[in-house]
N, C-alpha and C. Protein backbone atom coordinates (compact mmCIF):
# COMPACT_ATOMS: atom_id res chain seq x y z
N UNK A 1 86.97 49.42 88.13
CA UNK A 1 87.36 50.71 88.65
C UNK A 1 88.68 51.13 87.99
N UNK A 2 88.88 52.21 87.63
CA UNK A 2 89.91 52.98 86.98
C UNK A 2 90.93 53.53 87.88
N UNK A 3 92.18 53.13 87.68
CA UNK A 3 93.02 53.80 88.54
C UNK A 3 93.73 55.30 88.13
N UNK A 4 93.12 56.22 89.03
CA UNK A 4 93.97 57.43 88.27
C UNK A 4 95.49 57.09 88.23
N UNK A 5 95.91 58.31 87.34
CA UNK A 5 97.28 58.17 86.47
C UNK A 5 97.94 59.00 87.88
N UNK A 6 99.21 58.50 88.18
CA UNK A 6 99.79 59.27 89.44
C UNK A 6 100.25 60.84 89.04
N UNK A 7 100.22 61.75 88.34
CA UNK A 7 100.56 62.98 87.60
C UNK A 7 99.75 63.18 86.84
N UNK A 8 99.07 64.27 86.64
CA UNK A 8 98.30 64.72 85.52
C UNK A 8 99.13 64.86 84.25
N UNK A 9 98.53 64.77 83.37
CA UNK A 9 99.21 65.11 82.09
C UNK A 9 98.71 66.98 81.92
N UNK A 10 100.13 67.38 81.01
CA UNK A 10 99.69 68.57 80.90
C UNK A 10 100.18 69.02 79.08
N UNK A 11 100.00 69.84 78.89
CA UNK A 11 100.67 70.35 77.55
C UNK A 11 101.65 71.16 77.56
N UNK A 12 102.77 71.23 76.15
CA UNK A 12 104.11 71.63 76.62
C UNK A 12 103.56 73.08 76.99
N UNK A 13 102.46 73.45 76.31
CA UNK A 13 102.76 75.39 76.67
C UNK A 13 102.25 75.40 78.03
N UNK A 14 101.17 74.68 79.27
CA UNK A 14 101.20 74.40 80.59
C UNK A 14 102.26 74.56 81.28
N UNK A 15 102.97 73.10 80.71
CA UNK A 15 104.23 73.08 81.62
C UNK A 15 105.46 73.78 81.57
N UNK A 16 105.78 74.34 79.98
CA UNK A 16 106.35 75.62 80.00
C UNK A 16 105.76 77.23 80.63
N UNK A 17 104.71 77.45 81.12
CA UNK A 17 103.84 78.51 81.92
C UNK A 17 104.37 78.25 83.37
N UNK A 18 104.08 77.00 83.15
CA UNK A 18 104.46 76.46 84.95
C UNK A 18 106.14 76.54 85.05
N UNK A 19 106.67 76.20 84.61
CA UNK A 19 108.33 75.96 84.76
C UNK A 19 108.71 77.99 84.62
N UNK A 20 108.18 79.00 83.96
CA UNK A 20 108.55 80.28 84.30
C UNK A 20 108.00 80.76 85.20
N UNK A 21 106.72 80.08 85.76
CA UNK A 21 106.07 80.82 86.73
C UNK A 21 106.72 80.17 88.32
N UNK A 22 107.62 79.51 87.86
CA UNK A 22 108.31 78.62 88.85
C UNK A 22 109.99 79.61 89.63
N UNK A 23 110.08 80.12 88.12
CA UNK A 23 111.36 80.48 87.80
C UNK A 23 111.06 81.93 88.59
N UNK A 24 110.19 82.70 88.46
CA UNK A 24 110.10 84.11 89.09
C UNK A 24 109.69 83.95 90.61
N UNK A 25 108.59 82.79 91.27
CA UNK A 25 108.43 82.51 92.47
C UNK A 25 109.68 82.35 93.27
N UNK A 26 111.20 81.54 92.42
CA UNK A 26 112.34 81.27 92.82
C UNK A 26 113.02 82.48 93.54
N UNK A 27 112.99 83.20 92.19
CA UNK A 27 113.66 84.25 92.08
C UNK A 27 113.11 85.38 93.25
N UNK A 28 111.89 85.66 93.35
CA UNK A 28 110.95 86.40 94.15
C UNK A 28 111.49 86.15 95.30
N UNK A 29 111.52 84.74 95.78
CA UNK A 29 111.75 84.18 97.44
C UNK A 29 113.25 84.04 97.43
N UNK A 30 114.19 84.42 96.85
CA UNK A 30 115.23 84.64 97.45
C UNK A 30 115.98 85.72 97.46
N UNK A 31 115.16 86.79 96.61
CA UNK A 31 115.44 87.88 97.26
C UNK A 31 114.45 88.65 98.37
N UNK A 32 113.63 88.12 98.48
CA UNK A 32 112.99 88.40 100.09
C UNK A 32 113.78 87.68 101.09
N UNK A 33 114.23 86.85 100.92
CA UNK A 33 115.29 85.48 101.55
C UNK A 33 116.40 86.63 101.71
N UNK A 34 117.38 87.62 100.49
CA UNK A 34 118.14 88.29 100.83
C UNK A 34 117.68 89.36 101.09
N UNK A 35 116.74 90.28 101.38
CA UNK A 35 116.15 91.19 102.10
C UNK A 35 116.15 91.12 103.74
N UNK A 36 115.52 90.02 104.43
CA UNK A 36 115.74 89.64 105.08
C UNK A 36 116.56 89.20 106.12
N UNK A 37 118.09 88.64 105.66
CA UNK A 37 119.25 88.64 105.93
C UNK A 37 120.04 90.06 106.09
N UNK A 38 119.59 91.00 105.36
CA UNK A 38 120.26 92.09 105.25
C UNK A 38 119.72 92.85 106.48
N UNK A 39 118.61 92.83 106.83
CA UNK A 39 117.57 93.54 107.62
C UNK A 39 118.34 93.00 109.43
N UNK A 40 118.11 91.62 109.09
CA UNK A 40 119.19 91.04 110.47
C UNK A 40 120.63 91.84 110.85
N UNK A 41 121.53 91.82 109.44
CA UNK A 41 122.82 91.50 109.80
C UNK A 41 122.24 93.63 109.88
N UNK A 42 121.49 94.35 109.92
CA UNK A 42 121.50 95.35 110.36
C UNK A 42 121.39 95.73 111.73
N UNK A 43 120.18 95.36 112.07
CA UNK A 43 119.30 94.87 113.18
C UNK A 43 120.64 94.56 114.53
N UNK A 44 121.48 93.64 113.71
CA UNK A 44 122.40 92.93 114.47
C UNK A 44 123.70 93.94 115.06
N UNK A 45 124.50 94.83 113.52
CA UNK A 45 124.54 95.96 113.97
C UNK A 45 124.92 97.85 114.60
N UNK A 46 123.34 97.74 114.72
CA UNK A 46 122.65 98.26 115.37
C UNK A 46 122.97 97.90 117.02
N UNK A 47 122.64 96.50 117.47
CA UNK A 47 122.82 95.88 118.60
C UNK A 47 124.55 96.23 119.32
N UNK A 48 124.96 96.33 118.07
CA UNK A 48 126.48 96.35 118.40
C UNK A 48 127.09 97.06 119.01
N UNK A 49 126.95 98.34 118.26
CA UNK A 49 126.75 99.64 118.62
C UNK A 49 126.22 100.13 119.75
N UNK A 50 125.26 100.16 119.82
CA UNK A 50 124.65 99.97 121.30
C UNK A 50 125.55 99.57 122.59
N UNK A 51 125.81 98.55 121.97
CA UNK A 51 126.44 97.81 123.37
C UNK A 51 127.96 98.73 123.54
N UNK A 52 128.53 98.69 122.34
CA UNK A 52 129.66 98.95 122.99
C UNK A 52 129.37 100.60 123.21
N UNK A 53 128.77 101.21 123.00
CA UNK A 53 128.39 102.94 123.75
C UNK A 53 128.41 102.65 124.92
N UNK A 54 127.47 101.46 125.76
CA UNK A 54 127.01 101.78 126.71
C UNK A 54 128.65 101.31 127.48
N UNK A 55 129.13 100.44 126.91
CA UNK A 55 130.53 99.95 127.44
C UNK A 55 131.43 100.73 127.79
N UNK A 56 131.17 102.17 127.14
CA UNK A 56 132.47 103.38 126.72
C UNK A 56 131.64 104.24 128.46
N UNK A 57 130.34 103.81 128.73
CA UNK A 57 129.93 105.20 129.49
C UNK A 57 130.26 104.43 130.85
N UNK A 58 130.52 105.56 131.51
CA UNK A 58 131.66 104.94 132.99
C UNK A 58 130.22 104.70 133.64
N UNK A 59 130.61 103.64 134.66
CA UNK A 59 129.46 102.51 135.45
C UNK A 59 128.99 103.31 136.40
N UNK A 60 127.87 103.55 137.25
CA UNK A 60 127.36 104.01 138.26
C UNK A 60 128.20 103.12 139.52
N UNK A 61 128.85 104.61 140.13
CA UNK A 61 129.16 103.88 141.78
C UNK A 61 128.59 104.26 142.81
């Protein structure tokens, strides 16, 4: 019985395909990564604002 090889072998133009197609997935997910963050620290605020309006409007007696 033959033991497979633990890694496939590939060819340099493969693994150079793979190593840029690596490089834009990177790139892709961290600016959705900073999309994201930006969307929060809006979101967040937003919240802020809010609160302190309602802080400014005199309390029901």
């Amino acid at each position: 019985m033959k033991i497979p090889p633990e890694s496939p072998s590939f060819s340099d133009e493969e693994m150079e395909a793979a190593a840029e197609a690596l490089k834009w997935q990177a790139a892709s997910a961290r600016a959705a990564g900073a999309k994201h963050c930006a969307r929060l620290v809006d979101q967040l605020g937003s919240q802020t604002a809010d609160n302190q309006s309602d802080d400014d409007a005199p309390s029901p007696v």
